[in-house]
C-alpha atoms as a PDB file:
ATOM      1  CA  UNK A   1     -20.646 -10.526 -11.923  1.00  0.00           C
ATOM      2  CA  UNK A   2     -17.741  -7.579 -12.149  1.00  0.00           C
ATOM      3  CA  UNK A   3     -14.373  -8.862 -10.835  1.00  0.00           C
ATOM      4  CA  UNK A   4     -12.879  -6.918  -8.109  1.00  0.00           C
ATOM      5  CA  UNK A   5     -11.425  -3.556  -8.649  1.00  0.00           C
ATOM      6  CA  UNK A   6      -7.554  -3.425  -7.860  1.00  0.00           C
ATOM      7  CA  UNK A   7      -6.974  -0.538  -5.058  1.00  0.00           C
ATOM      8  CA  UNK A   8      -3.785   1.139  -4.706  1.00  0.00           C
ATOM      9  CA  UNK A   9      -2.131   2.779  -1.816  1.00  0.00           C
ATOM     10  CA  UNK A  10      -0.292   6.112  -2.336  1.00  0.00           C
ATOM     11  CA  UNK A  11       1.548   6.981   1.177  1.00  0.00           C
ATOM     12  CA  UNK A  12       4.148   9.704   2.480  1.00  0.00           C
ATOM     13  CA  UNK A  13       5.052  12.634   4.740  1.00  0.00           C
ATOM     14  CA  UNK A  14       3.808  16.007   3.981  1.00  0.00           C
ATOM     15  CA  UNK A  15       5.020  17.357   0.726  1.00  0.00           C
ATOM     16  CA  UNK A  16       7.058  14.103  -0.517  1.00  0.00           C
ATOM     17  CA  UNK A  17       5.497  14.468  -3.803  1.00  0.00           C
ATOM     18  CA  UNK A  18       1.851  12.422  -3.500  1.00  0.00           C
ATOM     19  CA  UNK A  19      -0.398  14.648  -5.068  1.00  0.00           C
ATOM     20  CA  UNK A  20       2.706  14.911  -8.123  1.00  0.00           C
ATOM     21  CA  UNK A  21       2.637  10.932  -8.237  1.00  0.00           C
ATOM     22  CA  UNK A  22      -0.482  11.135  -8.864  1.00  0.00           C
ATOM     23  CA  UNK A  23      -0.315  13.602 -11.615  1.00  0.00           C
ATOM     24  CA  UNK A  24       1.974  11.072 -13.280  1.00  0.00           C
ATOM     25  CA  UNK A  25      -0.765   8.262 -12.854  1.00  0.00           C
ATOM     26  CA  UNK A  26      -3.650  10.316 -13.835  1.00  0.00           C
ATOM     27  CA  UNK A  27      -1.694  11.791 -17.339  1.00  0.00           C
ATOM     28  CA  UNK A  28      -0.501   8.119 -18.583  1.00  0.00           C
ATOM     29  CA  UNK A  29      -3.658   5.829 -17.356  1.00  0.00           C
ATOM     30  CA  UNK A  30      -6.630   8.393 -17.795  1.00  0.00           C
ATOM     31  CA  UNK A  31      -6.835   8.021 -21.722  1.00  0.00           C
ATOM     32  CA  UNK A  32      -7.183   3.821 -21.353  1.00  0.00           C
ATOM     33  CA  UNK A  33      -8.201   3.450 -18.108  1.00  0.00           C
ATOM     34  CA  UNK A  34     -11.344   4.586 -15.955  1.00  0.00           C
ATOM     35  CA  UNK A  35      -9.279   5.857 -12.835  1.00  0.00           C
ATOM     36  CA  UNK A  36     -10.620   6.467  -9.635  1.00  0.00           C
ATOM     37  CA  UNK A  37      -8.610   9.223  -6.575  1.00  0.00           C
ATOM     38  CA  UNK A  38      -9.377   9.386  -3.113  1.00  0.00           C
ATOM     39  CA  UNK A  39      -7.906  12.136  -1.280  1.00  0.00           C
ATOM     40  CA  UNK A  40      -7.595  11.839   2.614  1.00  0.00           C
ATOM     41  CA  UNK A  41      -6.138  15.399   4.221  1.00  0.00           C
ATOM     42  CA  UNK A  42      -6.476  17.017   7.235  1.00  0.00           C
ATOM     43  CA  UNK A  43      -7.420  20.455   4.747  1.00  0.00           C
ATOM     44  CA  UNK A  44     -10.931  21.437   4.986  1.00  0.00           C
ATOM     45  CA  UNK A  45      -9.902  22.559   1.431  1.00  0.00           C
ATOM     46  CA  UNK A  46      -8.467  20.220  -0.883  1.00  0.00           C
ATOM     47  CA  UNK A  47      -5.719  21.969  -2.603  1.00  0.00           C
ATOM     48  CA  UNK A  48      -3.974  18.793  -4.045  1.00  0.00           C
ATOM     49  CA  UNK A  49      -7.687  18.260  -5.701  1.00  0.00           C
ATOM     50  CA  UNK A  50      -7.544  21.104  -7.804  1.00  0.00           C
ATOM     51  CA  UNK A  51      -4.061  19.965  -8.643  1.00  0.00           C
ATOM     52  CA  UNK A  52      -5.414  17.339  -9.904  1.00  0.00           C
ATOM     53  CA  UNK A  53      -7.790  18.708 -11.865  1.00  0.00           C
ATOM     54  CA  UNK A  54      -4.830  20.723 -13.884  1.00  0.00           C
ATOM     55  CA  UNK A  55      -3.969  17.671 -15.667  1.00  0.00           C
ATOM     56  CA  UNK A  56      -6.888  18.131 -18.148  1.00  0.00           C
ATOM     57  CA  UNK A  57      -7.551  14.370 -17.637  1.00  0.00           C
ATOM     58  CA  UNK A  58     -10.705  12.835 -17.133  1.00  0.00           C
ATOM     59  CA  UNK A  59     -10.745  11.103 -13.523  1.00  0.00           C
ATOM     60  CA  UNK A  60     -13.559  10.806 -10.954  1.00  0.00           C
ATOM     61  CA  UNK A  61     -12.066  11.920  -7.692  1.00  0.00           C
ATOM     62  CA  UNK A  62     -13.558  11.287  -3.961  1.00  0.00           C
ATOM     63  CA  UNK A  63     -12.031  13.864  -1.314  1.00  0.00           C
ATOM     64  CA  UNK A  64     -12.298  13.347   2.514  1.00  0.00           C
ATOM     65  CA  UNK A  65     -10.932  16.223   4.218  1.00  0.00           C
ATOM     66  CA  UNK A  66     -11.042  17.447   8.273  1.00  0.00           C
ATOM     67  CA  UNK A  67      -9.207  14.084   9.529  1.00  0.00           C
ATOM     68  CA  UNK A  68      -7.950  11.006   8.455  1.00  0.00           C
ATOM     69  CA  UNK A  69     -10.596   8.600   7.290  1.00  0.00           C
ATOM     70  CA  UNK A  70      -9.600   6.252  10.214  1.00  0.00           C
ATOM     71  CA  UNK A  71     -10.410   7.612  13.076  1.00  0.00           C
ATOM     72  CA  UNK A  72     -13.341   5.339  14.689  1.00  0.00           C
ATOM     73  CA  UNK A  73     -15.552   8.804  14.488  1.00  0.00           C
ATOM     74  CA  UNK A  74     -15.249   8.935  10.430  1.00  0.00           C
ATOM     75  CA  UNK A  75     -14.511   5.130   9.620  1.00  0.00           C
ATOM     76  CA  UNK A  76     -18.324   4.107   8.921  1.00  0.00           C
ATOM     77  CA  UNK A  77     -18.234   6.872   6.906  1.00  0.00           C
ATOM     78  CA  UNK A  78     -15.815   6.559   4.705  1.00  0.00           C
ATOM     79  CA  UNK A  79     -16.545   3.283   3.941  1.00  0.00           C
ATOM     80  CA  UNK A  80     -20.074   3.885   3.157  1.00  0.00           C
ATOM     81  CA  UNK A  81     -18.637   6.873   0.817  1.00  0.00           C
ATOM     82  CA  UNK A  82     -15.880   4.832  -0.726  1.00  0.00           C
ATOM     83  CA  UNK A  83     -19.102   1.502  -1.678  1.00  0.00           C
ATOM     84  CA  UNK A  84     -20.814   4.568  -3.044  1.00  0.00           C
ATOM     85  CA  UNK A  85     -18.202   6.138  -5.233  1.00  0.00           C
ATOM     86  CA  UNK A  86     -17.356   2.706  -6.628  1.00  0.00           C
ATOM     87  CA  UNK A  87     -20.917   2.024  -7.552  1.00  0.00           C
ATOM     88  CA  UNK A  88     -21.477   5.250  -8.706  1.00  0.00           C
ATOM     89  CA  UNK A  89     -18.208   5.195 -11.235  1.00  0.00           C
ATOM     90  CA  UNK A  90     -17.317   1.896 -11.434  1.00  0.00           C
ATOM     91  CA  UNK A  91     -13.324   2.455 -12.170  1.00  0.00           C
ATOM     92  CA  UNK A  92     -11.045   0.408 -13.540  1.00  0.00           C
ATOM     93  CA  UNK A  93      -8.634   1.102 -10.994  1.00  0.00           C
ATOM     94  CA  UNK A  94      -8.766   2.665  -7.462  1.00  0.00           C
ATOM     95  CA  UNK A  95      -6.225   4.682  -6.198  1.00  0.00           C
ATOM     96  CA  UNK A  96      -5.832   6.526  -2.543  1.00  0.00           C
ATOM     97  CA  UNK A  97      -3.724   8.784  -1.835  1.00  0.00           C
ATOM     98  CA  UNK A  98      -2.898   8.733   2.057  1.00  0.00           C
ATOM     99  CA  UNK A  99      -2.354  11.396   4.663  1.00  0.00           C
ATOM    100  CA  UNK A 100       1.329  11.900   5.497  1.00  0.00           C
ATOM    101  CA  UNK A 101       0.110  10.595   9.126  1.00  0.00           C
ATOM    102  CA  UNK A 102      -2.274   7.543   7.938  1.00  0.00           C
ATOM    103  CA  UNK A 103      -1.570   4.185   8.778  1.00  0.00           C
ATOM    104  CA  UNK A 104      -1.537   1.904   5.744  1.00  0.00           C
ATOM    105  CA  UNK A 105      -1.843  -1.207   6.883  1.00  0.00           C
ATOM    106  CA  UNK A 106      -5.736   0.122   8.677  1.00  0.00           C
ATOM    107  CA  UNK A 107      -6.463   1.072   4.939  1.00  0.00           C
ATOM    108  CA  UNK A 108      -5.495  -2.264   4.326  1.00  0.00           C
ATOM    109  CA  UNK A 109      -7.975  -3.855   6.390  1.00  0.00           C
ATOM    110  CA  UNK A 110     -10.798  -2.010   6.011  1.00  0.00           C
ATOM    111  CA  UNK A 111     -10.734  -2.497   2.040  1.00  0.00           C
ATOM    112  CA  UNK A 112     -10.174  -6.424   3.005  1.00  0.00           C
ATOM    113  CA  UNK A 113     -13.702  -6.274   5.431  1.00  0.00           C
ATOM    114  CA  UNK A 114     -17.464  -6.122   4.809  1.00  0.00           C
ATOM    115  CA  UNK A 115     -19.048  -5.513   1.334  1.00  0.00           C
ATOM    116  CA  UNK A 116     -15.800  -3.549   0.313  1.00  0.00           C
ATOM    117  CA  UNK A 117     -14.204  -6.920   0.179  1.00  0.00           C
ATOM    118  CA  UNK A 118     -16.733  -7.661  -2.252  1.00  0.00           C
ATOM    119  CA  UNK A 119     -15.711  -4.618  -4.763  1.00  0.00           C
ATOM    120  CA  UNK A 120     -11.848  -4.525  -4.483  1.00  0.00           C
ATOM    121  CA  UNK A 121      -8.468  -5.838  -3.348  1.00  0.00           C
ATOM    122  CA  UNK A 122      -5.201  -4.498  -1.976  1.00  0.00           C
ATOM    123  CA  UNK A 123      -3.274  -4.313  -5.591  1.00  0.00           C
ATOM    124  CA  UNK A 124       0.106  -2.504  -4.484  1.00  0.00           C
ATOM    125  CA  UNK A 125       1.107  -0.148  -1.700  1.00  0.00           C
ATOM    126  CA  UNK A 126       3.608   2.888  -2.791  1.00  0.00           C
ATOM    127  CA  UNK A 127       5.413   5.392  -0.296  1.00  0.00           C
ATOM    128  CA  UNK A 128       7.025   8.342  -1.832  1.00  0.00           C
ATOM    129  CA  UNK A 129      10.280   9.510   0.030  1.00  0.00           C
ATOM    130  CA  UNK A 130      11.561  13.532  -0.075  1.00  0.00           C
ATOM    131  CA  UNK A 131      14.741  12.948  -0.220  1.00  0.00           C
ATOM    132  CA  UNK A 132      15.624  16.592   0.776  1.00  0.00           C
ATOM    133  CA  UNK A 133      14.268  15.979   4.511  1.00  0.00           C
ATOM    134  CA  UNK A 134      13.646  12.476   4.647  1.00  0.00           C
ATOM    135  CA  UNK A 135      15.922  12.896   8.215  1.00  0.00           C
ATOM    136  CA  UNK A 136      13.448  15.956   9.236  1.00  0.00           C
ATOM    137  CA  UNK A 137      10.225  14.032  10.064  1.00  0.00           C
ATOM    138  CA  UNK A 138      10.863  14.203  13.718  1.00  0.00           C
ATOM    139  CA  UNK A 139       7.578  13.052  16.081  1.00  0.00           C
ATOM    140  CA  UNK A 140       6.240  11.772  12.808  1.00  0.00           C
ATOM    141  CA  UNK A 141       9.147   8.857  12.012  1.00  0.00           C
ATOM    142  CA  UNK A 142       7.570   6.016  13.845  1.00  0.00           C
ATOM    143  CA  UNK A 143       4.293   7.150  11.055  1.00  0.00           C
ATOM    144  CA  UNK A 144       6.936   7.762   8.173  1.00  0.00           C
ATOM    145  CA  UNK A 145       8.723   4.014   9.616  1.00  0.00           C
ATOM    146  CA  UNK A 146       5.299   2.460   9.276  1.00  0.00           C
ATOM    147  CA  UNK A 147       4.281   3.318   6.059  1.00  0.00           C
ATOM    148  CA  UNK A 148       7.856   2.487   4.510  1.00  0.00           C
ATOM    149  CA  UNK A 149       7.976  -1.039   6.237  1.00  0.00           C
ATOM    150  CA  UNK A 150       4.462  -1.815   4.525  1.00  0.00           C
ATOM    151  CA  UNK A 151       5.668  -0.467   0.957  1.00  0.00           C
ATOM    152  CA  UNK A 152       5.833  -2.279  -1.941  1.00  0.00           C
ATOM    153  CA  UNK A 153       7.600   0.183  -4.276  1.00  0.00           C
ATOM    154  CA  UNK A 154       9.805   3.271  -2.796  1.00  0.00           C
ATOM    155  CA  UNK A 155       9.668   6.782  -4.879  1.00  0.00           C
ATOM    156  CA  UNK A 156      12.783   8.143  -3.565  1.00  0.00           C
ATOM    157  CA  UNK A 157      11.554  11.975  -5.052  1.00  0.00           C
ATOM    158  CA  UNK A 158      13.312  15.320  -5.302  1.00  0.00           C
ATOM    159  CA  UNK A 159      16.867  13.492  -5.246  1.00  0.00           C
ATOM    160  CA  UNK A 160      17.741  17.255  -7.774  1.00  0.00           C
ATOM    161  CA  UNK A 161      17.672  18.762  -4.178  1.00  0.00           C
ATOM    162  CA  UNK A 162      19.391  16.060  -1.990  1.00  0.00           C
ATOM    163  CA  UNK A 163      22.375  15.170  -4.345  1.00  0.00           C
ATOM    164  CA  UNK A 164      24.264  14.177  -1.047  1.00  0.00           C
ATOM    165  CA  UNK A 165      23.444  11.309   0.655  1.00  0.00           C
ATOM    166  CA  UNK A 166      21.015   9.264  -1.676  1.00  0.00           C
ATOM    167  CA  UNK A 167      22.766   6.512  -1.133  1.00  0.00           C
ATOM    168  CA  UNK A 168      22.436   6.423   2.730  1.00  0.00           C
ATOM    169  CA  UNK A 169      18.854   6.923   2.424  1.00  0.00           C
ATOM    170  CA  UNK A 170      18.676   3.878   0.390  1.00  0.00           C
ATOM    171  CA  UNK A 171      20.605   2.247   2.880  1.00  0.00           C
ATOM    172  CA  UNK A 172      18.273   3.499   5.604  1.00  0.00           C
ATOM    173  CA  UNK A 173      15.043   2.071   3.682  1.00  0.00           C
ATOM    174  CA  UNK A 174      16.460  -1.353   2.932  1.00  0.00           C
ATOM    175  CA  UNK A 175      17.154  -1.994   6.794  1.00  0.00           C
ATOM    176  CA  UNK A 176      13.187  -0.999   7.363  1.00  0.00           C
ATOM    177  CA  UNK A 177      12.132  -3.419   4.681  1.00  0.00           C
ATOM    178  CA  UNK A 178      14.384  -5.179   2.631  1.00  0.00           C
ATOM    179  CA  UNK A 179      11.934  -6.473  -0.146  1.00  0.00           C
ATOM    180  CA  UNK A 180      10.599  -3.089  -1.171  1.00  0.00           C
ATOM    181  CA  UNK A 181      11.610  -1.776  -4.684  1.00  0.00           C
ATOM    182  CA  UNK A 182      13.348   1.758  -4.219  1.00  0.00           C
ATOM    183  CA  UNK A 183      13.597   3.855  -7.167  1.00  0.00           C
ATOM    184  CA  UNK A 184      14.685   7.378  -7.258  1.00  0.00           C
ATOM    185  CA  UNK A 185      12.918  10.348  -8.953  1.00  0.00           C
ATOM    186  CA  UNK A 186      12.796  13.938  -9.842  1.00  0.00           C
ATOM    187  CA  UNK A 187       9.293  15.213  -9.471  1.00  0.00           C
ATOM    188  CA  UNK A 188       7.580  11.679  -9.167  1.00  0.00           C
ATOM    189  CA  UNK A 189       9.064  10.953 -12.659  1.00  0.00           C
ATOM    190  CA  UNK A 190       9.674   7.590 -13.211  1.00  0.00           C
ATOM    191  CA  UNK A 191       8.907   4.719 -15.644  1.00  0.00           C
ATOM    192  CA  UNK A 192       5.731   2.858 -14.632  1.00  0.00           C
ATOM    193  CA  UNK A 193       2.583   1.951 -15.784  1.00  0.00           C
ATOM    194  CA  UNK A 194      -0.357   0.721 -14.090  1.00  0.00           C
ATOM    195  CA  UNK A 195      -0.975  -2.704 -15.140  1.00  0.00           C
ATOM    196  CA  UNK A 196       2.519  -4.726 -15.190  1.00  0.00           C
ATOM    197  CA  UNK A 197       5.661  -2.667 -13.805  1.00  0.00           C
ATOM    198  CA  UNK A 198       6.246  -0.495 -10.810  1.00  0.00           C
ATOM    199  CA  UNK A 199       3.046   0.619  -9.417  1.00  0.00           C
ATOM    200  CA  UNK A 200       1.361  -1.837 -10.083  1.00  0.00           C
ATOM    201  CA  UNK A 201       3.919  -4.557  -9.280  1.00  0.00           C
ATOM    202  CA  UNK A 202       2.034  -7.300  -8.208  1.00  0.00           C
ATOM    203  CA  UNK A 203      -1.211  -7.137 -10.281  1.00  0.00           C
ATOM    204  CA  UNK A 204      -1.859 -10.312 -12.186  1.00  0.00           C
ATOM    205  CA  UNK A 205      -3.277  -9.182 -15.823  1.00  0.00           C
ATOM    206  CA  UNK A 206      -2.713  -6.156 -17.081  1.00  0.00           C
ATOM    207  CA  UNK A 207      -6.948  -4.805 -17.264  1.00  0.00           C
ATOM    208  CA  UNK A 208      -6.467  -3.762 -20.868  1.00  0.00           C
ATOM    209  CA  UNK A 209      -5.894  -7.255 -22.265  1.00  0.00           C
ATOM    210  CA  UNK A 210      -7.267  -9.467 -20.006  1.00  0.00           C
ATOM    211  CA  UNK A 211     -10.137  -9.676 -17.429  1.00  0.00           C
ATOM    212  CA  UNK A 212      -8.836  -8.904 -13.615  1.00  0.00           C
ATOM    213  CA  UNK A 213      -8.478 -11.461 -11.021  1.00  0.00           C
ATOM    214  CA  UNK A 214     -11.384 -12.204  -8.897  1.00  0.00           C
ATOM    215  CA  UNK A 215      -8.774 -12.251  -5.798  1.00  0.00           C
ATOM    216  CA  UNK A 216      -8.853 -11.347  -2.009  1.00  0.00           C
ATOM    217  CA  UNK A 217      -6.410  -9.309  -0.118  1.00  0.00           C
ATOM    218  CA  UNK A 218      -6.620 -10.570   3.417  1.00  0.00           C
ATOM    219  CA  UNK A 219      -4.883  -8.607   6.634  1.00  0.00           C
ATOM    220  CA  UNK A 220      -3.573 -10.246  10.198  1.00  0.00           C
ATOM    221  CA  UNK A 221      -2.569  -8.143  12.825  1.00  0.00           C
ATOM    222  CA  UNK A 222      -1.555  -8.936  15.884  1.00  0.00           C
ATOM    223  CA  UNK A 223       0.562  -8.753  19.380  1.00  0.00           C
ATOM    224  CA  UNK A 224       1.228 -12.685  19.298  1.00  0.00           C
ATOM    225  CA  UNK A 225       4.434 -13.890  18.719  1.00  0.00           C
ATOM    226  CA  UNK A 226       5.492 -17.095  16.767  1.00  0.00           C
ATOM    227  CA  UNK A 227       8.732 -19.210  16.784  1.00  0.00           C
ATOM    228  CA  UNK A 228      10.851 -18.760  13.758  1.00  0.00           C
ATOM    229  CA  UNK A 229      10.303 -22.512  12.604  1.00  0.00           C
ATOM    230  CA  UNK A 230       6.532 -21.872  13.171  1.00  0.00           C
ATOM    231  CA  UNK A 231       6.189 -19.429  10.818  1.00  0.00           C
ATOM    232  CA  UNK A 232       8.672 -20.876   7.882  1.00  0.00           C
ATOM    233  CA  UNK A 233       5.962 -23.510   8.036  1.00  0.00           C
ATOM    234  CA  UNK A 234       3.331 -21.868   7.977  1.00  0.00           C
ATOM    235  CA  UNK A 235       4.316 -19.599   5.066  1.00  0.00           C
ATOM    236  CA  UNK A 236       5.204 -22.640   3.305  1.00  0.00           C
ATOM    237  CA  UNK A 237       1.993 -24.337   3.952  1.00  0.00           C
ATOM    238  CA  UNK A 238       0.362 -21.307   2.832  1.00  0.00           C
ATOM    239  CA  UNK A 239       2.742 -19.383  -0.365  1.00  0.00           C
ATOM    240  CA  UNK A 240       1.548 -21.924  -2.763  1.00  0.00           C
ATOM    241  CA  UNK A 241      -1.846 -20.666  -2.506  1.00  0.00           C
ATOM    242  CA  UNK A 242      -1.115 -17.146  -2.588  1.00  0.00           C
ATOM    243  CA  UNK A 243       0.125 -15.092  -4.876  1.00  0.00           C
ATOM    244  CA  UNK A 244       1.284 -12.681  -2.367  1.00  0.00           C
ATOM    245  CA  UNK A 245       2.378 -12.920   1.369  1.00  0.00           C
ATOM    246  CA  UNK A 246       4.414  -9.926   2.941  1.00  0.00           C
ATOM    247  CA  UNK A 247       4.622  -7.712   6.093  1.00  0.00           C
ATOM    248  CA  UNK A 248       6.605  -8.406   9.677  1.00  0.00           C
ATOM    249  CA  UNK A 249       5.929 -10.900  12.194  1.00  0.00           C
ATOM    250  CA  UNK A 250       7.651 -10.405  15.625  1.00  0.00           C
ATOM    251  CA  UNK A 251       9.366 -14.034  16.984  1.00  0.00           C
ATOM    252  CA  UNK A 252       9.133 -15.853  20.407  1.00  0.00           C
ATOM    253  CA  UNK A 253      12.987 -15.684  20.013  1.00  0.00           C
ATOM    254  CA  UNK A 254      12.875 -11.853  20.267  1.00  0.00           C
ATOM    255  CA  UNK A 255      13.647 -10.739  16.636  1.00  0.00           C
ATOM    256  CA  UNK A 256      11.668  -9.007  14.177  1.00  0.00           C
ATOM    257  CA  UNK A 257      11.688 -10.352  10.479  1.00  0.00           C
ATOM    258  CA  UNK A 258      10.169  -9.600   7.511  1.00  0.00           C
ATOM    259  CA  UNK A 259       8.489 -11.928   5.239  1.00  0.00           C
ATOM    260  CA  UNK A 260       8.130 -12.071   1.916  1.00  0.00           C
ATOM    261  CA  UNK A 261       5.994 -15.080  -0.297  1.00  0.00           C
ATOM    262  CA  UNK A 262       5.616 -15.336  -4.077  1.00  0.00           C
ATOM    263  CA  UNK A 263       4.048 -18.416  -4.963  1.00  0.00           C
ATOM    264  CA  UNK A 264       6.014 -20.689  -3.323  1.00  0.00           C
ATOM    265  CA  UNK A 265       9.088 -19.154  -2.949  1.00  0.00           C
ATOM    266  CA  UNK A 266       9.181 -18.140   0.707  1.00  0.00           C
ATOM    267  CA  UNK A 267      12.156 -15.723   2.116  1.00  0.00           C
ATOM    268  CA  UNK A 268      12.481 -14.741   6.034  1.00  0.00           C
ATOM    269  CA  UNK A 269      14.834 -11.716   6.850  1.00  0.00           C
ATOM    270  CA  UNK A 270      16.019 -10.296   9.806  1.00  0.00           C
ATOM    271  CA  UNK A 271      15.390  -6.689  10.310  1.00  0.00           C
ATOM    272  CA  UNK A 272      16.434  -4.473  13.461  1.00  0.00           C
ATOM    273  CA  UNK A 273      13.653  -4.911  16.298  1.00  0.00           C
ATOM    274  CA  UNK A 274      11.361  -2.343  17.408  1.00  0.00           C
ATOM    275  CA  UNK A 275       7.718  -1.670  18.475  1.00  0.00           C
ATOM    276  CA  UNK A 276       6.504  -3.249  15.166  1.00  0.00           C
ATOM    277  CA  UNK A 277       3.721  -5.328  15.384  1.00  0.00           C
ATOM    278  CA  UNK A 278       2.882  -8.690  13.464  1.00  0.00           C
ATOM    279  CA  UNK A 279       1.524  -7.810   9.998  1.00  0.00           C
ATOM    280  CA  UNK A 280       1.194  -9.828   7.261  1.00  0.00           C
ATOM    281  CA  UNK A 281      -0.918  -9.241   3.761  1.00  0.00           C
ATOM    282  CA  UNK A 282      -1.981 -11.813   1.785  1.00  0.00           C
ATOM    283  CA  UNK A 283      -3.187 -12.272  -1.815  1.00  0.00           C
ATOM    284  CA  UNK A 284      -5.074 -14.916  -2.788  1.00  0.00           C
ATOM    285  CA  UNK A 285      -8.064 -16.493  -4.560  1.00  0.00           C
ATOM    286  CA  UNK A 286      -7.518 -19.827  -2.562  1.00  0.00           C
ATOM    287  CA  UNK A 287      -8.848 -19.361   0.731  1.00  0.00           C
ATOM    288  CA  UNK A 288      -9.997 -16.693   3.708  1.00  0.00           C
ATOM    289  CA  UNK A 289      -9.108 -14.694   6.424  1.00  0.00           C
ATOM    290  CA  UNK A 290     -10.807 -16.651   8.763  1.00  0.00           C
ATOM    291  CA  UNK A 291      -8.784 -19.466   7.201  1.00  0.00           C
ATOM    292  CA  UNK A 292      -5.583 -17.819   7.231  1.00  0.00           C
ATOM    293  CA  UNK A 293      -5.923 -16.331  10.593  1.00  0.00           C
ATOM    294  CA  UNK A 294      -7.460 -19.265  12.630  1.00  0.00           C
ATOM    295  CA  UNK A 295      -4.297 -21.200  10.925  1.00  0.00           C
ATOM    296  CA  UNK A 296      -2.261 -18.742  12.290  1.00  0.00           C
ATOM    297  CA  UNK A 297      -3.578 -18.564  15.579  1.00  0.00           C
ATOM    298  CA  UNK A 298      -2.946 -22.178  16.088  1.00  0.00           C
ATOM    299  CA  UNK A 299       0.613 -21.428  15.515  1.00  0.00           C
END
């Protein structure tokens, strides 16, 4: 039986420097590494496609244009599409890169339900930031907000044309989530490579040398609130059987904190209070969802 396929999250606003990201990805993994792309834009043509394509590199690429793949109307879809393409191609890794308006934590869930659950896992989660109008997103910050809260790594791109003000940025992103990894680029350039550093932070083996983890990535999401003691011991009941918990759980004593689980090293941090729901991601080969969350629930 084929161990599950790591799956890797590629957010940001329009024109932060995805598709570019992803040019750095395809041009150092493609030689070693069967990669897999899927493109969600609201395009009926995929331009960033045939971007892609430039690189020369060999890559099998799924595109889903006219809407975000999760609307209700195109989520069977999509999933049906995505089982397809990974049983067609079989990749070593998967990587999607989001609309600037998708929600990441719904991609997170539906690669954590039904037979996709089977195929792949949640590996690592990467926004990319333009630094040039990262105060410009307007309507769209609560989206922008979202997807940097739920972040793993930061790409802090195109500081050549923001010289001013990096530093406040960083500032900015650290009070949204306070466990993400921020680095700062010029086109997307920065030192990673998929298997054991920045992208791929939190992938166990590197897929080259040793077999990948047969591991479940596991969502809750939620309007309930817990009490701050609660929830340190639940996380501790729970971090030594994960290798990964993170996300934002809102309190019965009115805060908002962020969360973040490595084994059994357990941190809770306040972070300013908002709309936010309760999300929290976990990795693990230890137990389920429906373990996790009726635990939870009982809180």
């Amino acid at each position: 039986m084929l161990k599950k396929i790591p799956f890797h999250i590629v957010s940001g606003f329009l024109g932060s420097g995805k598709t570019t990201f992803l040019k750095r990805i395809i041009e150092q993994a493609a030689p070693d590494q069967k990669v897999g792309i899927i493109q969600n834009e609201f395009a009926p043509a995929n331009i960033d496609g045939v971007e892609l394509k430039k690189t020369g590199k060999n890559f099998e690429l799924l595109e889903i244009n006219n809407g975000s793949v999760f609307c209700v109307c195109l989520l069977g879809n999509f999933t049906r599409s995505l089982e397809k393409f990974i049983d067609e191609h079989q990749p070593d890794i998967v990587i999607i890169e989001a609309s600037g308006l998708s929600d990441t934590t719904s991609i997170a869930e539906v690669i954590s339900a039904g037979e996709l659950s089977e195929k792949i896992y949640l590996a690592s989660n990467c926004c990319i930031v333009d630094a040039q109008n990262f105060s410009k997103v307007g309507l769209m910050k609560e989206r922008v907000t979202h997807q940097l809260r739920m972040a793993d790594v930061v790409v802090i791109n195109k500081t050549d044309l923001a010289k001013d003000g990096i530093e406040q940025i960083e500032q900015e992103i650290k009070k949204m989530n306070p466990f993400a990894e921020i680095k700062q680029s010029v086109f997307c350039n920065i030192d990673f490579k998929l298997g054991n550093t920045v992208l791929n932070k939190y992938y166990l083996d590197n897929v080259q040398a040793m077999p990948r983890p047969d591991v479940n990535s596991m969502v809750i999401k939620t309007s309930r609130k817990v009490t701050r003691e609660a929830l340190r011991q639940f996380l501790e009941k729970w971090a030594p059987k994960s290798y990964r918990i993170k996300g934002f759980v809102k309190l019965k004593e009115g805060e908002l904190v962020a969360v973040q689980c490595t084994f059994d090293s357990v941190e809770i941090l306040d972070v300013e209070n908002d709309l936010h729901p309760t999300e929290l991601i976990a990795l693990s080969d230890r137990f389920s969802l429906r373990e996790w969350y009726r635990a939870f629930k009982g809180l």
